[in-house]
Protein backbone atom coordinates (compact mmCIF):
# COMPACT_ATOMS: atom_id res chain seq x y z
CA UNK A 1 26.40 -65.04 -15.17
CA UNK A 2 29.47 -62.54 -16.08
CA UNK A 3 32.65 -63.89 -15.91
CA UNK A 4 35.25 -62.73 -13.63
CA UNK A 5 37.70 -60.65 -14.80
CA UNK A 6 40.91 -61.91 -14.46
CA UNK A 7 42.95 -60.25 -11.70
CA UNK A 8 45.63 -57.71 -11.85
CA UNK A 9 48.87 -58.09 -12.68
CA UNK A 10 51.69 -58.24 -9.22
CA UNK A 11 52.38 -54.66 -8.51
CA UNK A 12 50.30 -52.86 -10.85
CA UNK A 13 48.22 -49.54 -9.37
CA UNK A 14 44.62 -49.63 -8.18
CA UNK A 15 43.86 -46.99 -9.38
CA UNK A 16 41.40 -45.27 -12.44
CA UNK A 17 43.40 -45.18 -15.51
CA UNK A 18 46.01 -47.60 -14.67
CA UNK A 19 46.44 -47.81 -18.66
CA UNK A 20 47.46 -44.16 -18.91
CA UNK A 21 49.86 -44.39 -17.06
CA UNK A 22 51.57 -47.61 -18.17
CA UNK A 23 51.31 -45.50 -21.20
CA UNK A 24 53.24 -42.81 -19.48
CA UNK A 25 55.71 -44.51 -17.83
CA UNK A 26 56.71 -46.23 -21.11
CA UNK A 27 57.24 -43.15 -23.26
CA UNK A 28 58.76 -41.09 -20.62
CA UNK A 29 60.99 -44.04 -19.87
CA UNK A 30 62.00 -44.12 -23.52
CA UNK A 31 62.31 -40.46 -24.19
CA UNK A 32 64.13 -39.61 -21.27
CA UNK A 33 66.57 -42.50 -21.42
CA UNK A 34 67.51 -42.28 -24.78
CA UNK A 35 67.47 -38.18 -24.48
CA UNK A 36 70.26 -38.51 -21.68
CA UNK A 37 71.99 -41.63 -23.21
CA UNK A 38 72.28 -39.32 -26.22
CA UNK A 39 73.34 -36.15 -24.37
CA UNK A 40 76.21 -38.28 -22.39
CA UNK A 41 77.90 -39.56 -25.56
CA UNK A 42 77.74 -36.19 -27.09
CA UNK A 43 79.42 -34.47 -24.23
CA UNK A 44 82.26 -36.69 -23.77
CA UNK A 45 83.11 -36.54 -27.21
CA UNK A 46 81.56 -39.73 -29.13
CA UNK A 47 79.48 -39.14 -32.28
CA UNK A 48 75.77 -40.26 -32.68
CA UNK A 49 74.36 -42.68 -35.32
CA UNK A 50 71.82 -41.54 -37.85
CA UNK A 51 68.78 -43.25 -39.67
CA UNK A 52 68.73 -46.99 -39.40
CA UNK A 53 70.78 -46.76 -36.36
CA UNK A 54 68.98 -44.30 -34.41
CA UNK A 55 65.81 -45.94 -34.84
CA UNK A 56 67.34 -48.99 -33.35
CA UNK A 57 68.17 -47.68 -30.63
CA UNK A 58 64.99 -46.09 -30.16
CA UNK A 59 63.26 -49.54 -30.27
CA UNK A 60 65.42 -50.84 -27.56
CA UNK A 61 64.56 -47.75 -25.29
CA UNK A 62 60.97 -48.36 -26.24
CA UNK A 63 61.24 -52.17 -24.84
CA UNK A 64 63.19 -50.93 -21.77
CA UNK A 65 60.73 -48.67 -21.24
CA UNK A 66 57.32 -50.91 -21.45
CA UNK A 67 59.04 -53.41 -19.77
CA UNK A 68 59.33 -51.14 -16.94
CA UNK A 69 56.05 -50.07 -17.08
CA UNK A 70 53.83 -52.98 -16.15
CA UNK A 71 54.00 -52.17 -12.66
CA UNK A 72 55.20 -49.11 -10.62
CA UNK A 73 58.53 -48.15 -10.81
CA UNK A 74 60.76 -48.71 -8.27
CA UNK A 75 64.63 -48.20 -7.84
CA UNK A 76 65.49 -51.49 -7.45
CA UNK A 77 64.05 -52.50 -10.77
CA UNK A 78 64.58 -49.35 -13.04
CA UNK A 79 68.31 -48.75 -12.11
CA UNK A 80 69.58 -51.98 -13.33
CA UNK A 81 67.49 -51.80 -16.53
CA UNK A 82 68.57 -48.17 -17.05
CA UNK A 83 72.23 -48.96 -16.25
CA UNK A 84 71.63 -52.20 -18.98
CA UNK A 85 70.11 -49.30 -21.47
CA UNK A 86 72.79 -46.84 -21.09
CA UNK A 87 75.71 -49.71 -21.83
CA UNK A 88 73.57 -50.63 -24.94
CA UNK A 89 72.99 -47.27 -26.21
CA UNK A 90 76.85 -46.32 -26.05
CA UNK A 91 77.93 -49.54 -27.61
CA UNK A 92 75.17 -48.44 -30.52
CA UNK A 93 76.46 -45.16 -30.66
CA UNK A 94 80.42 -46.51 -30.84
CA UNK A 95 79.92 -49.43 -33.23
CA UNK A 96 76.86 -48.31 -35.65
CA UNK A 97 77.68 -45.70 -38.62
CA UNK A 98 77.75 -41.81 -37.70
CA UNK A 99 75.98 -39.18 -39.40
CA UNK A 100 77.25 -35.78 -39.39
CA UNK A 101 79.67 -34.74 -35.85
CA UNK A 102 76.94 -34.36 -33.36
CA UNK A 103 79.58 -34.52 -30.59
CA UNK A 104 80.98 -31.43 -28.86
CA UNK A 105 84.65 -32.35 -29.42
CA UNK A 106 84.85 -34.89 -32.38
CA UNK A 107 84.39 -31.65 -34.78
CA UNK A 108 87.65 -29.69 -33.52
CA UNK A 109 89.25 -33.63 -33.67
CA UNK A 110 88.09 -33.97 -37.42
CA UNK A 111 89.72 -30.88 -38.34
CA UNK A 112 93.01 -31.51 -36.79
CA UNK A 113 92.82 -34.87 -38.09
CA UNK A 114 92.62 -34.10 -41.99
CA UNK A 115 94.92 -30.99 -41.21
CA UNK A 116 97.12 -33.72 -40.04
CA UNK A 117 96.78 -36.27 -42.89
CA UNK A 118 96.92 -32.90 -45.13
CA UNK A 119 100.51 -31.87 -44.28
CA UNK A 120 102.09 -35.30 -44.49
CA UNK A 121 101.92 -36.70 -41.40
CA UNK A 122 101.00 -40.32 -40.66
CA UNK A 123 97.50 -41.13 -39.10
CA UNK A 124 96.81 -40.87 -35.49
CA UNK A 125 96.65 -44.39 -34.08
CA UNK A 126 93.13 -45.79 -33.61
CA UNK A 127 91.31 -43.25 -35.70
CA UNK A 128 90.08 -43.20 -38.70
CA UNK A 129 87.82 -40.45 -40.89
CA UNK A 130 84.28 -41.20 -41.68
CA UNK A 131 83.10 -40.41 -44.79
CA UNK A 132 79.61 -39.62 -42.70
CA UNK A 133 81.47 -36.82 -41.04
CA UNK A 134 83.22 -38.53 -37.27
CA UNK A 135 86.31 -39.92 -36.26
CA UNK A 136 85.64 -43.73 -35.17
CA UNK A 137 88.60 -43.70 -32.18
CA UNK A 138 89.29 -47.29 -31.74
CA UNK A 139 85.10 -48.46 -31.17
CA UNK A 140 86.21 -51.88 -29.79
CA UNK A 141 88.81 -50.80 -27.63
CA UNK A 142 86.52 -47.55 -26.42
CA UNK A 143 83.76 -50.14 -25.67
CA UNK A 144 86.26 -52.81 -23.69
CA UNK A 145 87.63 -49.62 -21.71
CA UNK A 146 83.79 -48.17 -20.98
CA UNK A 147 82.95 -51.73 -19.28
CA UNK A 148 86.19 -51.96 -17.70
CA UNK A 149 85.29 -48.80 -16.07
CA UNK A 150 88.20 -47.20 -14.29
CA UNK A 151 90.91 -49.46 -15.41
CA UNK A 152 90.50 -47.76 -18.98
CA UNK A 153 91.87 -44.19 -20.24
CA UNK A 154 90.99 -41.04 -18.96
CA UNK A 155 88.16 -40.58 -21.44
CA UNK A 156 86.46 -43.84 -20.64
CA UNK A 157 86.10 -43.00 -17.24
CA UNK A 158 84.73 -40.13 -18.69
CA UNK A 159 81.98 -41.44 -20.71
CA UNK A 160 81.35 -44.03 -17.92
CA UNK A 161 80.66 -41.66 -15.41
CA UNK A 162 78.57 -39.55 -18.03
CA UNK A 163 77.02 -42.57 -18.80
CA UNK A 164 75.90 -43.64 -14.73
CA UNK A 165 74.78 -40.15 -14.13
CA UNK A 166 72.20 -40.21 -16.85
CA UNK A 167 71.11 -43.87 -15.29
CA UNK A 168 71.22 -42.12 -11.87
CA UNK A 169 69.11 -39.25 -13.14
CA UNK A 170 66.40 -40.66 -15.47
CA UNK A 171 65.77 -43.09 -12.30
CA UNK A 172 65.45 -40.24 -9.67
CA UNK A 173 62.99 -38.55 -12.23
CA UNK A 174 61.16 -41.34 -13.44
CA UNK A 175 60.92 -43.37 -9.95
CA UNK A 176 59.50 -39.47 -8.14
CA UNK A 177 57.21 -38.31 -11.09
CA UNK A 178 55.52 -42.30 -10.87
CA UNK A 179 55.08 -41.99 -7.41
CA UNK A 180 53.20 -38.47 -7.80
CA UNK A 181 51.15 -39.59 -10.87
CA UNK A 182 49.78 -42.93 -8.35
CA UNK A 183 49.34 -40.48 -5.46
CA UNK A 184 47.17 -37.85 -8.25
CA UNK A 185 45.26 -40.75 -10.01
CA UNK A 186 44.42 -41.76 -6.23
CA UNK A 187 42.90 -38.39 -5.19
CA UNK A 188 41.04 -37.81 -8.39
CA UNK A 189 39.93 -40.87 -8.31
CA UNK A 190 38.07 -39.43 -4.46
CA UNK A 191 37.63 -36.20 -5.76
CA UNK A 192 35.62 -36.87 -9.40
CA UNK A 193 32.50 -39.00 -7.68
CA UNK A 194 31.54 -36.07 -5.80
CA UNK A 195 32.65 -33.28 -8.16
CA UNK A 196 29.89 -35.30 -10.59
CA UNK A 197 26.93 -35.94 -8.08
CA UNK A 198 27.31 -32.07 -7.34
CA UNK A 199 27.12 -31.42 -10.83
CA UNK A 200 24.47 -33.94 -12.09
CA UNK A 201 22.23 -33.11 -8.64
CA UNK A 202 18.76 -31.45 -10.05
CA UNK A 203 18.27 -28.36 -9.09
CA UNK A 204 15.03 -27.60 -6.96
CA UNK A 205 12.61 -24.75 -8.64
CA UNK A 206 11.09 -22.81 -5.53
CA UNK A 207 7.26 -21.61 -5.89
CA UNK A 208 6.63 -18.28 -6.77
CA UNK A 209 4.50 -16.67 -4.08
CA UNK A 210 2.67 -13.49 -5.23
CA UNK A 211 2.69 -10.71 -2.80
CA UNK A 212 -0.95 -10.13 -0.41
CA UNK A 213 -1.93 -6.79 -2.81
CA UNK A 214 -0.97 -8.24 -5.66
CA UNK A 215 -3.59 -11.17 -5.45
CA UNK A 216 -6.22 -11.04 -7.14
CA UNK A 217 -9.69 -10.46 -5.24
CA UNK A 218 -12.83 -12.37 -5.70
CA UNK A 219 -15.50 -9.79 -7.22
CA UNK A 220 -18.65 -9.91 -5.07
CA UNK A 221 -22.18 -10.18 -6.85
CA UNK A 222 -24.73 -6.86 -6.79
CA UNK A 223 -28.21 -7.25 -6.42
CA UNK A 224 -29.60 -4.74 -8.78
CA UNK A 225 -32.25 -2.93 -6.88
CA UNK A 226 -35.10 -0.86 -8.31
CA UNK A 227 -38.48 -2.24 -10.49
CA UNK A 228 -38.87 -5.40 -11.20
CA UNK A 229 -39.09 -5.22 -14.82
CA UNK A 230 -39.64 -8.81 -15.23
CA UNK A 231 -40.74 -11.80 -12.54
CA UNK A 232 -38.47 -13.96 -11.13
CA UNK A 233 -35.78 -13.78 -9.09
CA UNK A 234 -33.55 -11.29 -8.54
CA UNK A 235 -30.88 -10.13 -11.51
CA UNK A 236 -27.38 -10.59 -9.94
CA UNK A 237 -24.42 -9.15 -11.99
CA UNK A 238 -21.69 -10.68 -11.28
């Protein structure tokens, strides 16, 4: 007797390849999160972590993301863990080493910096110059004004908002491109039986009829007529 296979996880799709696209879901999750994560802390001017760091940060979009993948995605669960992804990829990004400026303003604001220190003048307050090529501008205050959300400065609101529309739009893409991938699964699941029996169906050879003067005719026997030159019955040729 074959055992029973255990049953499905709550939520998951019944559907052919369930698998591939927990697969999916996880590395899209991932990619797109830390993509946009990455893109929103550029634009608003904060620098981007290289080697170890990165690669941190990676692995906790990788969890996020196969953590949200054991069942379908839905808004009410990938929003929150997006939102919780976003918050832990900008405090990454503020507190871990930079590599070279990666940010779209921190390059004019490392010039004017060491032009700064260069003629005399004292150090801006908060910042200080990187050897690995960013200004850090206050990390623990920039984090405490990001989760204060609009009670900080005008950049935090900044990077907050940056921050909530990447949530906003990884969810929106992820949660839509899910929903198609169940509905295709579904329909090629319905689709591929058929497609195959019409394939694998044996093909009938009709018999070849030959055409009424193109069969052949059975040859009638001749009696030969004339003297008998030996007794017996009569010679027929065929």
């Amino acid at each position: 007797m074959s055992p029973t296979p255990p049953p499905a996880a709550p939520g998951a799709p019944d559907v052919p390849g369930a698998h591939a696209l927990a697969v999916a879901r996880t590395l899209l999750t991932a990619v797109t999160s830390l993509v946009l994560a990455a893109g929103a802390h550029a634009v608003c001017g904060g620098d981007l972590p290289s080697g170890l760091g990165l690669v941190a940060v990676s692995a906790a979009a990788a969890l996020t993301g196969a953590l949200c993948a054991r069942a379908r995605l839905r808004a009410v669960v990938t929003v929150p863990a997006l939102l919780a992804l976003q918050l832990l990829a900008h405090a990454a990004f503020s507190v871990l080493p930079s590599g070279p400026t990666t940010s779209l303003t921190s390059a004019h604001g490392v010039a004017s910096h060491a032009g700064h220190l260069a003629h005399g003048g004292p150090a801006l307050p908060g910042a200080t110059l990187l050897t690995g090529g960013g200004v850090a501008v206050g990390h623990g205050a920039h984090v405490h004004g990001l989760l204060a959300g609009l009670t900080g400065s005008p950049a935090d609101r900044a990077m907050l908002a940056a921050h909530v529309a990447a949530t906003l739009a990884v969810a929106v893409l992820l949660v839509a491109g899910d929903a198609a991938a169940v509905r295709a699964f579904r329909w090629w699941a319905c689709v591929l039986p058929a497609v195959l029996a019409t394939v694998a169906r044996p093909v009938a050879r009709r018999r070849r009829t030959l055409p009424l003067h193109t069969a052949p005719r059975a040859s009638r026997g001749r009696v030969v007529s004339g003297p008998l030159l030996r007794r017996g019955p009569p010679l027929v040729l065929a």
